[in-house]
N, C-alpha and C. Protein backbone atom coordinates (compact mmCIF):
# COMPACT_ATOMS: atom_id res chain seq x y z
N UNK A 1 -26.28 11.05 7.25
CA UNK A 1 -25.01 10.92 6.55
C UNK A 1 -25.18 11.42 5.12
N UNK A 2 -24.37 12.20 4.87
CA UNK A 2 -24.15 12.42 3.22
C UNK A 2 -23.20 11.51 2.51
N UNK A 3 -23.92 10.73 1.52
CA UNK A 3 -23.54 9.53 0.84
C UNK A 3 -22.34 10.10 0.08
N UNK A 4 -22.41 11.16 -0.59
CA UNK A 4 -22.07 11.82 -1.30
C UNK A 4 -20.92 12.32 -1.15
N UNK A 5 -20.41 13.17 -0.03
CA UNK A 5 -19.22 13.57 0.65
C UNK A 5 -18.55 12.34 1.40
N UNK A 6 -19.26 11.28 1.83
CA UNK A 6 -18.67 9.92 2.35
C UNK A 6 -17.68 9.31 1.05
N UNK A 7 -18.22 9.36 -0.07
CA UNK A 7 -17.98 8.84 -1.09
C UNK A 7 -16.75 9.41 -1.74
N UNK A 8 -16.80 10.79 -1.71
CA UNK A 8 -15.88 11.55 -2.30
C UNK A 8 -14.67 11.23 -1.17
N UNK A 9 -14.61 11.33 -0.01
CA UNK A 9 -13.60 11.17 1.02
C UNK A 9 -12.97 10.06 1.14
N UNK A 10 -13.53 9.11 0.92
CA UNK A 10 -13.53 7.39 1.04
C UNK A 10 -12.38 7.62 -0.47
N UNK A 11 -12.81 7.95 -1.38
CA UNK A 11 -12.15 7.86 -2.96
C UNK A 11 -10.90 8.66 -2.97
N UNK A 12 -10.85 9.76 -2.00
CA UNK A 12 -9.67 10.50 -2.12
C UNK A 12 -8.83 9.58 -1.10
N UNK A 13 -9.15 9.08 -0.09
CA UNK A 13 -8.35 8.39 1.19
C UNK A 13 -8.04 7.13 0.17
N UNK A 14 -8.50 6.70 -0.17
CA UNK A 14 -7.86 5.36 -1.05
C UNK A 14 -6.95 5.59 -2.36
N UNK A 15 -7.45 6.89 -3.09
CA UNK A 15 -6.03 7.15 -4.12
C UNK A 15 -5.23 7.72 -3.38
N UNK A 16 -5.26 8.06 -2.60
CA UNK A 16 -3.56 9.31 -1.62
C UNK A 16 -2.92 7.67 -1.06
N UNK A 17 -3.36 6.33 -0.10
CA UNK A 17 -2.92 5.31 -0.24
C UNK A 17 -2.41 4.71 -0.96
N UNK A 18 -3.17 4.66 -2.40
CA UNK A 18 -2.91 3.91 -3.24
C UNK A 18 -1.25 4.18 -4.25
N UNK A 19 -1.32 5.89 -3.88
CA UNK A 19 -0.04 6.34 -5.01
C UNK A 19 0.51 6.57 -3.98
N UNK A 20 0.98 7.04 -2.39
CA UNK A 20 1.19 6.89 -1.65
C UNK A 20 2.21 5.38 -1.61
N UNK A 21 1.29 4.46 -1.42
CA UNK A 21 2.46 3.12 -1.17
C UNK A 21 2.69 2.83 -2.35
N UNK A 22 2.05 2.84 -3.43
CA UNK A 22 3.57 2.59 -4.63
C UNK A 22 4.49 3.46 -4.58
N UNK A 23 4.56 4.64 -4.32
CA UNK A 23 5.59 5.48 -4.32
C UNK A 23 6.60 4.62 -4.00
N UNK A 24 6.51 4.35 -2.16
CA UNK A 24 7.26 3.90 -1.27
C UNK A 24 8.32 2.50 -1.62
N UNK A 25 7.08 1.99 -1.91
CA UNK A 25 7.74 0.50 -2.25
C UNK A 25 8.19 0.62 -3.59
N UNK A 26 7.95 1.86 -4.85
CA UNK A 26 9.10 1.77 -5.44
C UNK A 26 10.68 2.24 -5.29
N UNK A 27 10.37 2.70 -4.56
CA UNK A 27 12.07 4.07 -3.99
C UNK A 27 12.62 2.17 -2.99
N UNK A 28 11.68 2.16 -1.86
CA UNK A 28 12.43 0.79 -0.98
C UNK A 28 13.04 -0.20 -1.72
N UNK A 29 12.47 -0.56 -3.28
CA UNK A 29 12.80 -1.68 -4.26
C UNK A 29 14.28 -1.27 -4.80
N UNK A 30 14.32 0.38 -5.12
CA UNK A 30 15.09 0.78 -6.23
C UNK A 30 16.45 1.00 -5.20
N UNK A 31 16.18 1.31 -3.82
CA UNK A 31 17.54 1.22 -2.90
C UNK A 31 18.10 0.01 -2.75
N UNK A 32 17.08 -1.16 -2.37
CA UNK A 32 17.72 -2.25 -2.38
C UNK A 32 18.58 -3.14 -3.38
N UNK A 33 18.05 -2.25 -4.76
CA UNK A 33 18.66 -2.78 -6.07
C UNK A 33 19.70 -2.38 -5.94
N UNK A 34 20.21 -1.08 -5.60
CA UNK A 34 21.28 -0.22 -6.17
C UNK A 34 22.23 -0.53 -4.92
N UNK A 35 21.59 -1.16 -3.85
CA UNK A 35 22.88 -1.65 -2.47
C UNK A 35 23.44 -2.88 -2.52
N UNK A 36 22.73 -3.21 -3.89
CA UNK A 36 23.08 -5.00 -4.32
C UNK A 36 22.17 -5.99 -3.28
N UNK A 37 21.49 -5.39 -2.32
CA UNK A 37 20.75 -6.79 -1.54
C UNK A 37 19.73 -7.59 -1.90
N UNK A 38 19.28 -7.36 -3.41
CA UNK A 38 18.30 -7.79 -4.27
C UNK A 38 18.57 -7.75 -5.51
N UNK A 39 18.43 -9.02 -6.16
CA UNK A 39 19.21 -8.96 -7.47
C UNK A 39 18.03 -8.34 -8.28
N UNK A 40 16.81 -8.55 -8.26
CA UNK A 40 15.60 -7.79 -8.96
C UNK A 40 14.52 -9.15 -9.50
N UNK A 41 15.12 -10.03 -9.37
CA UNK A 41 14.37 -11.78 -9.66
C UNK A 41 13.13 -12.14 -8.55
N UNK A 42 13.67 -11.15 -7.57
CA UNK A 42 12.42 -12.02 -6.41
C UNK A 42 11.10 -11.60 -5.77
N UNK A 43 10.46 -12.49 -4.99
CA UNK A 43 9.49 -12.24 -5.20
C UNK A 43 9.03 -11.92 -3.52
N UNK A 44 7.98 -10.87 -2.98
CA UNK A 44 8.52 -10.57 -1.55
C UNK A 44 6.57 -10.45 -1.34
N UNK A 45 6.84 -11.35 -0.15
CA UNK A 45 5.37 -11.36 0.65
C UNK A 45 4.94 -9.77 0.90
N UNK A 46 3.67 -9.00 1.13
CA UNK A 46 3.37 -8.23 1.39
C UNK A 46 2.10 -8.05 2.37
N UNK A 47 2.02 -7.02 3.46
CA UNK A 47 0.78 -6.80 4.39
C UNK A 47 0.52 -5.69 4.58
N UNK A 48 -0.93 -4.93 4.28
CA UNK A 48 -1.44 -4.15 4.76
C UNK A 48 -2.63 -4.38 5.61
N UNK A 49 -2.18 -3.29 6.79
CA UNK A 49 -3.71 -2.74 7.60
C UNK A 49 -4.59 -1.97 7.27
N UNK A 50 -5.54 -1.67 7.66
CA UNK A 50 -6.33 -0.69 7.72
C UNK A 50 -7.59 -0.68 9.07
N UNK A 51 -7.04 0.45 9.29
CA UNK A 51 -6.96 0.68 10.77
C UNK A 51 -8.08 1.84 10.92
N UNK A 52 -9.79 1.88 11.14
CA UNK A 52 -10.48 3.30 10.87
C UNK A 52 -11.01 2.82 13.01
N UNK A 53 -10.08 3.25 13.67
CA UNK A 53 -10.64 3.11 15.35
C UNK A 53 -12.17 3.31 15.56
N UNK A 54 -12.62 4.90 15.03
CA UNK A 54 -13.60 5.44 15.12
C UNK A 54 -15.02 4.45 14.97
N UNK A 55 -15.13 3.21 13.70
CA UNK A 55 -15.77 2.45 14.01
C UNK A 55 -15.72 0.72 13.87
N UNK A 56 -14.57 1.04 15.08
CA UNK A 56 -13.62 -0.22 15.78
C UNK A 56 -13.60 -1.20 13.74
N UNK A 57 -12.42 -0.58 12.79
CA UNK A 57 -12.58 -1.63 11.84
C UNK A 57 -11.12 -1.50 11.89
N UNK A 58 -10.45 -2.98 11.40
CA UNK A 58 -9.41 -2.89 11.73
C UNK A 58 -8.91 -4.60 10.64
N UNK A 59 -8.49 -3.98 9.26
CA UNK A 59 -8.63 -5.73 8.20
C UNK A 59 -7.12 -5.39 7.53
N UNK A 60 -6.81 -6.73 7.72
CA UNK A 60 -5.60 -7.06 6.97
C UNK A 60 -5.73 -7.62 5.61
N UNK A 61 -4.89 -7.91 5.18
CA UNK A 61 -4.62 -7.79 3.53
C UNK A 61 -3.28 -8.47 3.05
N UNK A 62 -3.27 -9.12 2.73
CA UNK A 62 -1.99 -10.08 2.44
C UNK A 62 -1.75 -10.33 0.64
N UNK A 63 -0.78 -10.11 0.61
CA UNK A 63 -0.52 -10.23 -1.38
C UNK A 63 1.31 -10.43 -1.37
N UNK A 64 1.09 -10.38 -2.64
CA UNK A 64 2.59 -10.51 -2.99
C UNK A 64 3.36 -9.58 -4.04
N UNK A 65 4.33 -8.79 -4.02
CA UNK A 65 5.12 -7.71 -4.88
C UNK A 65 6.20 -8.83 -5.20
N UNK A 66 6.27 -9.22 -6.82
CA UNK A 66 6.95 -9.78 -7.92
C UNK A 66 7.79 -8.71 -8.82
N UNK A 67 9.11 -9.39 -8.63
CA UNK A 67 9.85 -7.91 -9.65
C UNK A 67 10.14 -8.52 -10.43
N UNK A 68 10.00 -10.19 -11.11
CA UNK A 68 9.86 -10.33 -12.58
C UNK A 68 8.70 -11.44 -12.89
C-alpha cells in the first residue's frame, strides 16, 4: 500500500463530502426558510453514513444542525 496516495485520496474524499454536504444542507435550510416551513429558531437532528463495501465498513454518525 502507498501510505501516501491512501492519504491524499482519503483527504480529497472527505473535503469533496465535507463542502459537498454543507452545500446541500445550506440551499435545503434556505428553501425551507423562504417556503415559510421553518421560522430559522430550530434546531434539527442529523445522520450520516459512511458506507466503504470494499472493506465491509459501514459507521453512522449522529449530531445536530442549530440555526440559532
Amino acid at each position: 500500500m502507498d501510505d501516501e496516495a491512501f492519504n491524499i485520496s482519503l483527504r480529497k474524499f472527505l473535503k469533496m463530502v465535507g463542502v459537498s454536504s454543507q452545500r446541500e444542507i445550506e440551499q435545503a435550510v434556505a428553501k425551507a426558510l423562504q417556503e415559510g416551513a421553518i421560522s430559522g429558531s430550530e434546531s434539527f437532528p442529523a445522520k450520516m453514513t459512511l458506507e466503504i463495501p470494499g472493506v465491509k465498513l459501514q459507521v453512522h454518525f449522529d449530531g445536530e444542525i442549530r440555526l440559532q
